[in-house]
Protein backbone atom coordinates (compact mmCIF):
# COMPACT_ATOMS: atom_id res chain seq x y z
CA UNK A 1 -15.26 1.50 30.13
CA UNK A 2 -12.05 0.97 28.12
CA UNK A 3 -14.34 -0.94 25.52
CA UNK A 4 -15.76 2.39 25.13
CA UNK A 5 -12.67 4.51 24.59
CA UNK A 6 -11.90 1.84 22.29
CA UNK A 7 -14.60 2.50 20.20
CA UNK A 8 -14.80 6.19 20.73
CA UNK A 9 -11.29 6.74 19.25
CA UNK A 10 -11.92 4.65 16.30
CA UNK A 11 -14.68 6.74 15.44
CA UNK A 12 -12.86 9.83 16.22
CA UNK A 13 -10.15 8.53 13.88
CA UNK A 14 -12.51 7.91 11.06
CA UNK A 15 -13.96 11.22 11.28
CA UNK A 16 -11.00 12.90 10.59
CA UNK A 17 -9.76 10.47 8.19
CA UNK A 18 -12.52 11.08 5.94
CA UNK A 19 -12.88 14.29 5.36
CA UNK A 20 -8.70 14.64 5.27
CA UNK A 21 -9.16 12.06 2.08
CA UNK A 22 -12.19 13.77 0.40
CA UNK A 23 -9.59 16.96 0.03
CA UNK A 24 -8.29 15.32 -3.09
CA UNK A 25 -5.94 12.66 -2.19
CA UNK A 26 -2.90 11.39 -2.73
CA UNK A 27 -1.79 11.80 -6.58
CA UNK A 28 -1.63 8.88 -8.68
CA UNK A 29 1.37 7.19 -9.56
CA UNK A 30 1.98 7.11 -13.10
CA UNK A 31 3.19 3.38 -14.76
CA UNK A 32 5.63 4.02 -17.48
CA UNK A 33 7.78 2.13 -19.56
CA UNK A 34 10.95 2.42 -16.73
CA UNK A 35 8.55 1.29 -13.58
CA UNK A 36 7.18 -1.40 -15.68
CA UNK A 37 10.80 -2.31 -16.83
CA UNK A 38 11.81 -2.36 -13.24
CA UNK A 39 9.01 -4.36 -11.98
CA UNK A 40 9.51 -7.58 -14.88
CA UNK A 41 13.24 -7.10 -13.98
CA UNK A 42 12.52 -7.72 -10.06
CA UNK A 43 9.97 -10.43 -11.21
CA UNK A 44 12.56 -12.52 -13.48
CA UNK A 45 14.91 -11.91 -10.92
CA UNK A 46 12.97 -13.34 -8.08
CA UNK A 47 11.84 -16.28 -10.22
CA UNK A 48 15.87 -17.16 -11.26
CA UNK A 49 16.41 -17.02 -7.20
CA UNK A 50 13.57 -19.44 -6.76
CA UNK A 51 14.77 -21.71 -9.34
CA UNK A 52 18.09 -21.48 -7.37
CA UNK A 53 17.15 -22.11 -4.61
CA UNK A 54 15.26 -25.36 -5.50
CA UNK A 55 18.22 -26.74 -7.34
């Protein structure tokens, strides 16, 4: 029996997930030159800590 309401609220959850997503979903996230400046700065940033840290 609790295999059952296992399964039976997965599928519940899936129902409503899909047509909640189908609305439209979540907008997209647009990559521009500061996000993309952040993200090489966090990169080099984590590599200089790694290099630190092996030292």
């Amino acid at each position: 029996m609790k295999n059952f309401k296992y399964i039976l609220s997965i599928l519940l959850l899936i129902l409503i997930y899909i047509p909640s997503y189908s609305q439209g979903g979540p907008p997209a996230t647009p990559i521009d030159g500061g996000l993309s400046l952040l993200l090489i700065a966090g990169g080099a940033y984590g590599l200089k800590k790694l290099n630190d840290s092996r030292k």
